[in-house]
Protein backbone atom coordinates (compact mmCIF):
# COMPACT_ATOMS: atom_id res chain seq x y z
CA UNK A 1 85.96 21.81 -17.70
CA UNK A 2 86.71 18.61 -16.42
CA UNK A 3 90.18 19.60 -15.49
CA UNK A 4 89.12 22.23 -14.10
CA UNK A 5 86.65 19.95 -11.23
CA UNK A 6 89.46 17.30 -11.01
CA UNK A 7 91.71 20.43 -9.64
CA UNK A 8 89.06 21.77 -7.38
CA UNK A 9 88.61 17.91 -5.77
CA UNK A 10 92.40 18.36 -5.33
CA UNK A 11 92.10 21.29 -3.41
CA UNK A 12 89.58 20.37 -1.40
CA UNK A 13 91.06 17.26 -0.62
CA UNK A 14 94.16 18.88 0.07
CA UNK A 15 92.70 21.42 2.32
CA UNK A 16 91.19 18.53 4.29
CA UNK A 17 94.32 16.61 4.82
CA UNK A 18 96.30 19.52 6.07
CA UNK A 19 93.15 20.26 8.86
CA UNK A 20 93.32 17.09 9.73
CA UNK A 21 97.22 16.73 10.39
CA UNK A 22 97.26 20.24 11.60
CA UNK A 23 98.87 20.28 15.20
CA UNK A 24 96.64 20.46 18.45
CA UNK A 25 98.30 23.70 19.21
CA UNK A 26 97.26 25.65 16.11
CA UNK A 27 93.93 24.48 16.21
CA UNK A 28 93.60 25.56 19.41
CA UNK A 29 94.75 28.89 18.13
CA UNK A 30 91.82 29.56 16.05
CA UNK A 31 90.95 33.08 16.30
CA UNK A 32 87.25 33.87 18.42
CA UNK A 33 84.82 34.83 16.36
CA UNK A 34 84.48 38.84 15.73
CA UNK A 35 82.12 40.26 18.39
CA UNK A 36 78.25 40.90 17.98
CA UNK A 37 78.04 38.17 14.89
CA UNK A 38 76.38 35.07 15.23
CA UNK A 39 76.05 32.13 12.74
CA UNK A 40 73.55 31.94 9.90
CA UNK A 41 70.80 30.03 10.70
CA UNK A 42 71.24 28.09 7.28
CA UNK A 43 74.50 26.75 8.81
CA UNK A 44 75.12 23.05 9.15
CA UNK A 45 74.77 21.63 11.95
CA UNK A 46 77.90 22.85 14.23
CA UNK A 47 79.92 25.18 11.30
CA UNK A 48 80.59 28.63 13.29
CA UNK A 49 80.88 30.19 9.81
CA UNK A 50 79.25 31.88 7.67
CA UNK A 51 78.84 34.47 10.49
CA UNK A 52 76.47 37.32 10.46
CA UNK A 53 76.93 40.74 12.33
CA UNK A 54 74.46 43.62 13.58
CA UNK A 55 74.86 45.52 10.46
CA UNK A 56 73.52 42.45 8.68
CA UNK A 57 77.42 41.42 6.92
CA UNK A 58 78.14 38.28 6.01
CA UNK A 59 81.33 36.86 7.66
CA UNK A 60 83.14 33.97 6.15
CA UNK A 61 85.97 31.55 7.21
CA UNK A 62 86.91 28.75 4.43
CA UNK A 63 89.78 26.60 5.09
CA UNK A 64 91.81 26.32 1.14
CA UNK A 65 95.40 26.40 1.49
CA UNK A 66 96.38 25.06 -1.62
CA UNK A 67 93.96 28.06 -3.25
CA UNK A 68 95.09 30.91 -5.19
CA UNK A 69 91.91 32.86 -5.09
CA UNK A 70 88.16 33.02 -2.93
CA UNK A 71 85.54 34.89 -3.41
CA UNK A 72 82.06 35.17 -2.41
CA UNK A 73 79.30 35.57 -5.39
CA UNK A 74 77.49 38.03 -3.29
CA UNK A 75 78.64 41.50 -4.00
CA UNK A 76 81.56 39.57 -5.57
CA UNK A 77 83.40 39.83 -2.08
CA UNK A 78 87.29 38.63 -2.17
CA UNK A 79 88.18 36.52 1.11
CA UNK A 80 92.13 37.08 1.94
CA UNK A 81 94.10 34.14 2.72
CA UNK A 82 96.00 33.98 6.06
CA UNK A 83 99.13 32.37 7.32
CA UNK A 84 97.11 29.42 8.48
CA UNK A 85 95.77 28.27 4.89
CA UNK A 86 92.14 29.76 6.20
CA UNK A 87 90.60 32.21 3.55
CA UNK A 88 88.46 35.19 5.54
CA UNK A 89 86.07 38.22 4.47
CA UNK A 90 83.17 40.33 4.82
CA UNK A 91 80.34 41.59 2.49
CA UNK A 92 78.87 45.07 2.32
CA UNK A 93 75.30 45.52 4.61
CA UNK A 94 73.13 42.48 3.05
CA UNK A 95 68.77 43.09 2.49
CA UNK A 96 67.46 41.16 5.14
CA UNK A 97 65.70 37.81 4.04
CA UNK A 98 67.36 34.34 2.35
CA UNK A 99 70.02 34.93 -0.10
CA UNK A 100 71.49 32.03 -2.76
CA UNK A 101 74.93 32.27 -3.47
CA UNK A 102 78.41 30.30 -4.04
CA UNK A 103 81.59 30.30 -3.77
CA UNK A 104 84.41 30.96 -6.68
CA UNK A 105 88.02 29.14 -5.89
CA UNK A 106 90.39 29.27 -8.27
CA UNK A 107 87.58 30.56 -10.80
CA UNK A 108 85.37 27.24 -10.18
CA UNK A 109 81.99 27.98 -8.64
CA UNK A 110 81.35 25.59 -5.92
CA UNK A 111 79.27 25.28 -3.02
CA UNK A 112 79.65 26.49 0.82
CA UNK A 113 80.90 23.41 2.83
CA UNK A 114 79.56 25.07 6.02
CA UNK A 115 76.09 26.13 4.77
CA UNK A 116 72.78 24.03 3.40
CA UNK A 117 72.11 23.95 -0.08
CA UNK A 118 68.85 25.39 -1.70
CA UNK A 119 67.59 24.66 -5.40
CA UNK A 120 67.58 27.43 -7.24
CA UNK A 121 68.93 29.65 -10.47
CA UNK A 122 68.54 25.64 -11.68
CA UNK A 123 70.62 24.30 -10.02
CA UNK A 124 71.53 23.11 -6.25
CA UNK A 125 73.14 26.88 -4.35
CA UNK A 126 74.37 27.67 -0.96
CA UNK A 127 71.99 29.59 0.80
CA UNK A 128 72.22 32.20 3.57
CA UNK A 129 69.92 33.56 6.13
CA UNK A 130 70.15 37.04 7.27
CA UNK A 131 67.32 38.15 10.04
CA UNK A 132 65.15 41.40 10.03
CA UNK A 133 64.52 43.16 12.88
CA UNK A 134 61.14 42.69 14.52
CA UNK A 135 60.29 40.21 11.91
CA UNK A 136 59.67 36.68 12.90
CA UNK A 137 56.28 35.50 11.42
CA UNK A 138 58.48 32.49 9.70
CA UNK A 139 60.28 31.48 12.16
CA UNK A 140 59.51 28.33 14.18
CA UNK A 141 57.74 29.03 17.26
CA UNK A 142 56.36 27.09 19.66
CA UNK A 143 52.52 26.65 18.28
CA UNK A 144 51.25 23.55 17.13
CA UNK A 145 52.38 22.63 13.50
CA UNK A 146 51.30 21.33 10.58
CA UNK A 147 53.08 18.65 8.53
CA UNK A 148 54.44 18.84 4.46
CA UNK A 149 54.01 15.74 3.11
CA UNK A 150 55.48 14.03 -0.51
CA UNK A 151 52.59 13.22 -2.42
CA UNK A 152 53.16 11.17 -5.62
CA UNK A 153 50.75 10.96 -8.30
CA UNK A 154 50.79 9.32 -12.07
CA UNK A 155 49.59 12.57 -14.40
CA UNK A 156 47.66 10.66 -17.44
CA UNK A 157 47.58 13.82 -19.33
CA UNK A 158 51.72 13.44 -19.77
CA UNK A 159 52.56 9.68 -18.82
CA UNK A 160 54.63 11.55 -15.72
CA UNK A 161 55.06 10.58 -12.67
CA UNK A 162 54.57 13.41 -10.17
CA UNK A 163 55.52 14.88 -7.10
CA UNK A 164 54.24 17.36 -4.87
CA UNK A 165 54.93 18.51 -1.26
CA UNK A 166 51.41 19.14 0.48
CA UNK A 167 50.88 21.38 3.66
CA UNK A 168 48.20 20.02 6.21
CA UNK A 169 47.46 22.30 8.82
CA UNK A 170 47.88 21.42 12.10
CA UNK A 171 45.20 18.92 13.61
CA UNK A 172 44.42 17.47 10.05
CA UNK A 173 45.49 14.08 10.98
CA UNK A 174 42.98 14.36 14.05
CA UNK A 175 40.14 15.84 12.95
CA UNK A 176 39.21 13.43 10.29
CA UNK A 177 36.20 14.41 9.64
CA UNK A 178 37.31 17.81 8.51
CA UNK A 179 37.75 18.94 5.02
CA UNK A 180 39.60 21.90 4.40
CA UNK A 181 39.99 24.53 1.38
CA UNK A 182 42.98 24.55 -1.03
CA UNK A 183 45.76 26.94 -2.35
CA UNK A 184 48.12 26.01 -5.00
CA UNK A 185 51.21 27.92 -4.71
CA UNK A 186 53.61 27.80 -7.33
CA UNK A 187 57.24 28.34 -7.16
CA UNK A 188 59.91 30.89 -9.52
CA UNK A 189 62.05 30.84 -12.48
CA UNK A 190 65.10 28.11 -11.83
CA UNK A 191 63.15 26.86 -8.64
CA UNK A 192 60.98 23.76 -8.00
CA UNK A 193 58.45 22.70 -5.80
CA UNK A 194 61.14 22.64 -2.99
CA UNK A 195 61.26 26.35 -3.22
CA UNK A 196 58.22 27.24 -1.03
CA UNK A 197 59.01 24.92 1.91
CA UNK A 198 62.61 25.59 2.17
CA UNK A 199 63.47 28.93 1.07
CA UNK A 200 59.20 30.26 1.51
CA UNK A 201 58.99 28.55 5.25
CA UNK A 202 55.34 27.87 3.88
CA UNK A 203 54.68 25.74 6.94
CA UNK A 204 55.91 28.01 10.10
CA UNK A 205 53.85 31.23 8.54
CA UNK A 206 50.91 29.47 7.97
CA UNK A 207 50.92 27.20 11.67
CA UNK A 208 51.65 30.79 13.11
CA UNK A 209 48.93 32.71 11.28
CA UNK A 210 46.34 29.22 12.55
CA UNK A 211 47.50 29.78 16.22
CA UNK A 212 46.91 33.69 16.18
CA UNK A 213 43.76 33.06 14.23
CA UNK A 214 44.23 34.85 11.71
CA UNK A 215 44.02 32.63 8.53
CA UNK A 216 41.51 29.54 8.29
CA UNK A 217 43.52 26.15 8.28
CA UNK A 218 44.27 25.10 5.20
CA UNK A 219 45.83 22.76 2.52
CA UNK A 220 48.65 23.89 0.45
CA UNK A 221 50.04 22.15 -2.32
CA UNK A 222 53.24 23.43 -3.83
CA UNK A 223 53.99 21.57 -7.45
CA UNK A 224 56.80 21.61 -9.93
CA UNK A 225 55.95 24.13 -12.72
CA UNK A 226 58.09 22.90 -15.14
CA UNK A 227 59.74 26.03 -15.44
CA UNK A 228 63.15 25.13 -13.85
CA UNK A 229 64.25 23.26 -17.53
CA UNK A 230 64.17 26.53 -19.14
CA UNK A 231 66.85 27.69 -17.27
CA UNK A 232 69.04 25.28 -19.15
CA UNK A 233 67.27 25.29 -22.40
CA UNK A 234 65.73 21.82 -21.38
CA UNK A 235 62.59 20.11 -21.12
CA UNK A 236 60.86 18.94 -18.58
CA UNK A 237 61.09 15.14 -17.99
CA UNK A 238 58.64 12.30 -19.30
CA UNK A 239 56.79 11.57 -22.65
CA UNK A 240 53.84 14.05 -23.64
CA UNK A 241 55.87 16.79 -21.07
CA UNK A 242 55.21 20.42 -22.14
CA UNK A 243 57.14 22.66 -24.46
CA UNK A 244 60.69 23.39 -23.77
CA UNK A 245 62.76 26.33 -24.52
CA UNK A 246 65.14 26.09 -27.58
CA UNK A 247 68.35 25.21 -27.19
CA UNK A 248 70.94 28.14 -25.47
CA UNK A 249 67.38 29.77 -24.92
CA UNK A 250 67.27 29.28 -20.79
CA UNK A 251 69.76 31.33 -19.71
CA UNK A 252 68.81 34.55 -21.53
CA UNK A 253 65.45 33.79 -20.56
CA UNK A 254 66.71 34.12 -17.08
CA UNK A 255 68.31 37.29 -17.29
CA UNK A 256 65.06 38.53 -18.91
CA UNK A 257 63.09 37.80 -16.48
CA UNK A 258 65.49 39.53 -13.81
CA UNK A 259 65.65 42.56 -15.67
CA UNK A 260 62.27 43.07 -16.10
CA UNK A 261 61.57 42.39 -12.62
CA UNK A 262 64.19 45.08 -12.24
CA UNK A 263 62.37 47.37 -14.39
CA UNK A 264 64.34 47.64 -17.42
CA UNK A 265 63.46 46.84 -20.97
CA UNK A 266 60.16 47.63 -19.95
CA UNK A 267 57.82 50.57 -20.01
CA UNK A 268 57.17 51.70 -16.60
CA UNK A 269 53.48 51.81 -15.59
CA UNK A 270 52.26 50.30 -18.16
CA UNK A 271 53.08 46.37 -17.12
CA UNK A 272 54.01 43.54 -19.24
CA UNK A 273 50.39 41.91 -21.13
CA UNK A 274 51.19 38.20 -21.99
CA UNK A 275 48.97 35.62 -24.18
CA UNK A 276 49.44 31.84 -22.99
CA UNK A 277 51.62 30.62 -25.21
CA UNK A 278 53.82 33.80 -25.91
CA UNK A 279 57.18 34.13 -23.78
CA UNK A 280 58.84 37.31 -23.73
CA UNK A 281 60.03 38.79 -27.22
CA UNK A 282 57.36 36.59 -28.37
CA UNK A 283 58.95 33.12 -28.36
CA UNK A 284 57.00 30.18 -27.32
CA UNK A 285 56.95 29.73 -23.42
CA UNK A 286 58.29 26.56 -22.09
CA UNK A 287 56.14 26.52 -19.09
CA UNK A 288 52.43 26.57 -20.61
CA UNK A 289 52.32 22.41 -20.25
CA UNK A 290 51.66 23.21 -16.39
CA UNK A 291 48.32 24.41 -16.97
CA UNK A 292 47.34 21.31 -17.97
CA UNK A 293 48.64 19.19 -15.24
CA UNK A 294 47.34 21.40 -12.84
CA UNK A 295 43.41 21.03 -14.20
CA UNK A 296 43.63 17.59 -15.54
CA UNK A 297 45.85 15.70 -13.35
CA UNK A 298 47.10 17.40 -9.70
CA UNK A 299 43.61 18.65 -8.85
CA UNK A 300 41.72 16.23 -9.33
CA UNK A 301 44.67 13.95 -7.26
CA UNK A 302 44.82 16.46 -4.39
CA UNK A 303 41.23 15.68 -4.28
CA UNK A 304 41.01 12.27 -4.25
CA UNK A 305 43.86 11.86 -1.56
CA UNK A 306 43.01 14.68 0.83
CA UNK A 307 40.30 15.96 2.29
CA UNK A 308 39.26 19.06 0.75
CA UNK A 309 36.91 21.08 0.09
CA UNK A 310 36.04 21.00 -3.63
CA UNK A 311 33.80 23.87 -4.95
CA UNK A 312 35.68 26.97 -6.79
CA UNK A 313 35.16 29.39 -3.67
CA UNK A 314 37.33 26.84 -1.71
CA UNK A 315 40.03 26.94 -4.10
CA UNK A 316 42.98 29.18 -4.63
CA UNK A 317 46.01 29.96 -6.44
CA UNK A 318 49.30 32.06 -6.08
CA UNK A 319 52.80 32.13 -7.30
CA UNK A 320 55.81 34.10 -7.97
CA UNK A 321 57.83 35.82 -10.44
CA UNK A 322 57.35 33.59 -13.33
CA UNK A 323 55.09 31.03 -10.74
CA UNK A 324 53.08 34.59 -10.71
CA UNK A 325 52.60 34.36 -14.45
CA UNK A 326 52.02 30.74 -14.59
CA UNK A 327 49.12 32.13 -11.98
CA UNK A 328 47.33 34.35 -14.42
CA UNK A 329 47.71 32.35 -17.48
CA UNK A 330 45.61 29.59 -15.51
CA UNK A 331 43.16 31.13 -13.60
CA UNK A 332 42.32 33.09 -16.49
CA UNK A 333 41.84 30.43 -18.54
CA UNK A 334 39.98 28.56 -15.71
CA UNK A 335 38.27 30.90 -13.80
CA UNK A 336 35.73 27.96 -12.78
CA UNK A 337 38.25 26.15 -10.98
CA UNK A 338 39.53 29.58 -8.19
CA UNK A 339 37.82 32.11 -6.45
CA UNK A 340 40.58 33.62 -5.23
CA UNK A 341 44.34 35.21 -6.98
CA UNK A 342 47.65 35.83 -5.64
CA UNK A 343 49.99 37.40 -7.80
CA UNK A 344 53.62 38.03 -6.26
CA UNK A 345 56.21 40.27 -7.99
CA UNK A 346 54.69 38.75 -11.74
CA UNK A 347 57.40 40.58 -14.27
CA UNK A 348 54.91 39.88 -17.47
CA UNK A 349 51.90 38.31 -18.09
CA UNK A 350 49.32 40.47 -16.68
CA UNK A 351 46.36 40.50 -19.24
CA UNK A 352 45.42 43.53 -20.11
CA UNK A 353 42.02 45.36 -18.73
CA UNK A 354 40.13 45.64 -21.49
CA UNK A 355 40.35 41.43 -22.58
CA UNK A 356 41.56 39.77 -19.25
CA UNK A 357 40.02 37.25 -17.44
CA UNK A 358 37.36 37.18 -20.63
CA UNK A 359 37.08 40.81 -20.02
CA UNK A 360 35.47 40.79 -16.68
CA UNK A 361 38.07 43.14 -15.88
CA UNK A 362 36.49 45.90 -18.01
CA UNK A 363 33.21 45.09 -16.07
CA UNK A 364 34.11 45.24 -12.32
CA UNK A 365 30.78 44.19 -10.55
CA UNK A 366 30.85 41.04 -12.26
CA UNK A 367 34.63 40.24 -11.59
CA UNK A 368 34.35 40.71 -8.16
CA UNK A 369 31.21 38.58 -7.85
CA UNK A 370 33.67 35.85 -9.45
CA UNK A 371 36.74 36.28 -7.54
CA UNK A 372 36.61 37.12 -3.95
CA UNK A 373 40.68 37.78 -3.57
CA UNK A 374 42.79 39.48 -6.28
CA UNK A 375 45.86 39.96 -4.55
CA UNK A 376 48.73 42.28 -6.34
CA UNK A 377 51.86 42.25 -4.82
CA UNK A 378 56.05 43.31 -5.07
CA UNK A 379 59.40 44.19 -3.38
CA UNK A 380 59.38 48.17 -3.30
CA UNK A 381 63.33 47.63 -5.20
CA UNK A 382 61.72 46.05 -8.04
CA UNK A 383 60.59 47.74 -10.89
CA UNK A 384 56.87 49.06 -11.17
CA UNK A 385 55.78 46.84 -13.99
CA UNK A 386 55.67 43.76 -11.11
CA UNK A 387 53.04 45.25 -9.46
CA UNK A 388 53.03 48.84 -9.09
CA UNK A 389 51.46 49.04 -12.41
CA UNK A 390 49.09 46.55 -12.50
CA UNK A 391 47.68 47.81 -9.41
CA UNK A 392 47.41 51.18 -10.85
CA UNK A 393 45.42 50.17 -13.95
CA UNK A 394 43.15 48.13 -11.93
CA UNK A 395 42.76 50.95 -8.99
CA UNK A 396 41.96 53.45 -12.39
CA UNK A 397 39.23 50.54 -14.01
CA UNK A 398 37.56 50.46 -10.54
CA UNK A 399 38.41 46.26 -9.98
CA UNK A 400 38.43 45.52 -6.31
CA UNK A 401 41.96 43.96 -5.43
CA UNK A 402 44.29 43.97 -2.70
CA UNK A 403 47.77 45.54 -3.45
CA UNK A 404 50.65 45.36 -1.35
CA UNK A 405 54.43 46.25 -1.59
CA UNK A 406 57.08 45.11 0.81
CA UNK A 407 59.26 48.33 2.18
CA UNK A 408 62.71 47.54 1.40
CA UNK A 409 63.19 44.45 -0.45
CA UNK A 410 63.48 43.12 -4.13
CA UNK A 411 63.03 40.49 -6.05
CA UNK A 412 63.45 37.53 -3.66
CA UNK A 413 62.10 35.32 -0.90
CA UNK A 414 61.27 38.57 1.94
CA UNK A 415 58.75 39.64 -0.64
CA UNK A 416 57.24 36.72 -1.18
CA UNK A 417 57.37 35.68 2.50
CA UNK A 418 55.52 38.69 3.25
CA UNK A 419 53.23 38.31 0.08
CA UNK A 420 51.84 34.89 1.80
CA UNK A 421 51.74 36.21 4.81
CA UNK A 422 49.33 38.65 3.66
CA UNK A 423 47.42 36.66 0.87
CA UNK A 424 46.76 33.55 3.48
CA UNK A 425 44.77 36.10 5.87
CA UNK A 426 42.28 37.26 3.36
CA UNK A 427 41.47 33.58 2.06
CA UNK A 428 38.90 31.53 2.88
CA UNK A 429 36.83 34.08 4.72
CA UNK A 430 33.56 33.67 4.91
């Protein structure tokens, strides 16, 4: 394996050399770009390429003459290599939204030189940006904004050292005698707490929703679930630091998680119940130790450092995919601490009707005196058990909840975009 990366440098290296003693001429001859594309937004700063067109393809450009073989991990797409050492492609129609993926030269699996990076699948990724039409609640606009700050913070319950990135709303550095309520938001499988700022655009959905008045200002505070370590069979950092997967264990937990979020290995309708503790198959989950940093430790932080508002009807939580499950494990088991519930494409861990949240569920005049927002939501590509289901037994058992399903999209980012988009309007409502 080492070989193998002290090739790829090679390449690279060469491939930089020969642009940079390439004659004026031929550079000058660079082909235009193909009509009606234009370049991702999630380019660097000045790269033309990746390029994408009105039938939302992908167009790339990679300069590798010393390469024997490019291809794109999305759809597995083959670039061809031209005269000019410059390796060139297109992929199939693309699902609107953010997309990870990397590049494969010579077999190695390396990142985009032209496009950001994003951390995810546990580990740093190229990402890509591909617009929906008519869509633009997280895009930047011109409305005042909020800010995300790095908050550190010593958790005594682990002997860690913690960070989170914290959403103020906009005027919270003005208005200091305002205190505001709080939703903790928690990130995926492979992801961390960078997940929701970068790849989410937490900040330009909610300082739009604020300007159009339709959500309350608010704090968000978007943690590390120490679920990314599982993805390698690790454990998360620092002495006391929660249960980690066994070794070789990450990886397969991944692809479980994706195909049950696709809907297979799974019964359909009937959703995937989940004790703390219990990981699918039944192994022990690695990600459990989060539940106690939240209550213990970030909490009580996020209230000592901001100004919020610190009574259970102020206080919210959400997450996704495996974040989503991290979200029902811990309100259930602290139902004192939220008043309000976001679930977003959960594959497993819903908790049953008949026991869940200490079987108010089974009595639905006292749950909803309890939790004022239950919010249910998935892509309409996934499979049923990540929503669909849940929504079904709870719509049949008479609980009040909020369901929604995005048209269109899957597991990933445009379904969760759109889940906060809707779950931030209903909180905080008086």
């Amino acid at each position: 394996m080492k070989k193998a990366g002290s090739v790829l440098i090679l390449i690279l290296f060469a491939g930089t050399m020969c642009l940079a003693q390439m004659p004026q001429t031929q550079q000058a001859s660079t082909p235009p770009p193909p009509p009606d594309t234009k370049p991702a937004s999630t380019n660097i700063i000045g790269a033309e390429y990746p390029r994408i067109d009105d039938q939302r393809r992908a167009h790339f450009r990679l300069l590798a003459p010393e390469a024997t073989s490019v291809v794109v991990s999305m759809g597995n797409t083959a670039l061809e290599k031209g005269e000019d050492g410059y390796w060139t492609g297109v992929t199939a129609p693309l699902d609107p939204g953010f997309h990870y993926y990397t590049l494969r030269v010579n077999g190695v699996s390396v990142n985009d030189p032209n496009s950001e990076t994003f951390f995810g699948s546990g580990r740093v990724m190229s990402g890509i940006e591909v617009p929906e039409e008519g869509v633009d609640f997280y895009d930047i606009k011109k409305v005042p904004h909020g800010n995300i700050v790095s908050f550190w913070y010593f958790a005594e319950s682990t002997g860690q050292h913690r960070q989170a990135y914290v959403y103020t709303p906009p005027g919270y550095d003005k208005n200091v005698n305002t205190r505001y309520p709080v939703l903790y938001l928690q990130h995926g499988m492979g992801e961390d707490r960078r997940a929701w700022p970068n790849q989410g655009r937490t900040n330009f959905i909610l300082d739009n929703l604020i300007a159009e008045g339709k959500a309350k200002p608010m704090i968000i505070v978007m943690e590390d679930g120490d679920i990314a370590a599982g993805m390698r069979g690790g454990r998360p950092q620092g002495p006391g630091g929660a249960q980690g997967a066994r070794p070789g264990q990450g990886q397969g937990e991944q692809t479980q998680t994706a195909r049950l979020a696709a809907g297979q290995g799974q019964q359909q309708g009937a959703g995937q119940q989940l004790r703390t503790g219990q990981g699918p198959g039944g192994m022990t989950s690695f990600w459990d130790g989060f539940g106690s940093v939240i209550i213990k430790d970030l909490i009580p932080a996020i209230d000592a450092n901001f100004r919020t508002l610190t009574d259970r009807g102020n206080r919210a939580m959400a997450g996704l995919s495996l974040g989503g499950t991290q979200t029902y494990q811990i309100t259930q088991a602290n139902l004192d601490k939220f008043a309000s519930i976001g679930i977003f494409s959960a594959p497993f861990g819903f908790p049953g009707i008949e026991t869940g949240y200490n079987s108010l569920l089974a009595k639905p005049d006292e749950f909803a005196k309890q939790v004022k927002v239950f919010f249910i939501s998935m892509g309409a590509k996934e499979g049923a058990g990540t929503g669909r289901s849940i929504h079904e037994q709870l719509e049949k058992a008479g609980v009040r909840h909020v369901y929604f399903e995005a048209p269109g999209t899957a597991h990933e980012f445009q379904t969760w975009r759109k889940s906060l988009h809707g779950f931030a309007q209903l909180l905080f409502q008086n």
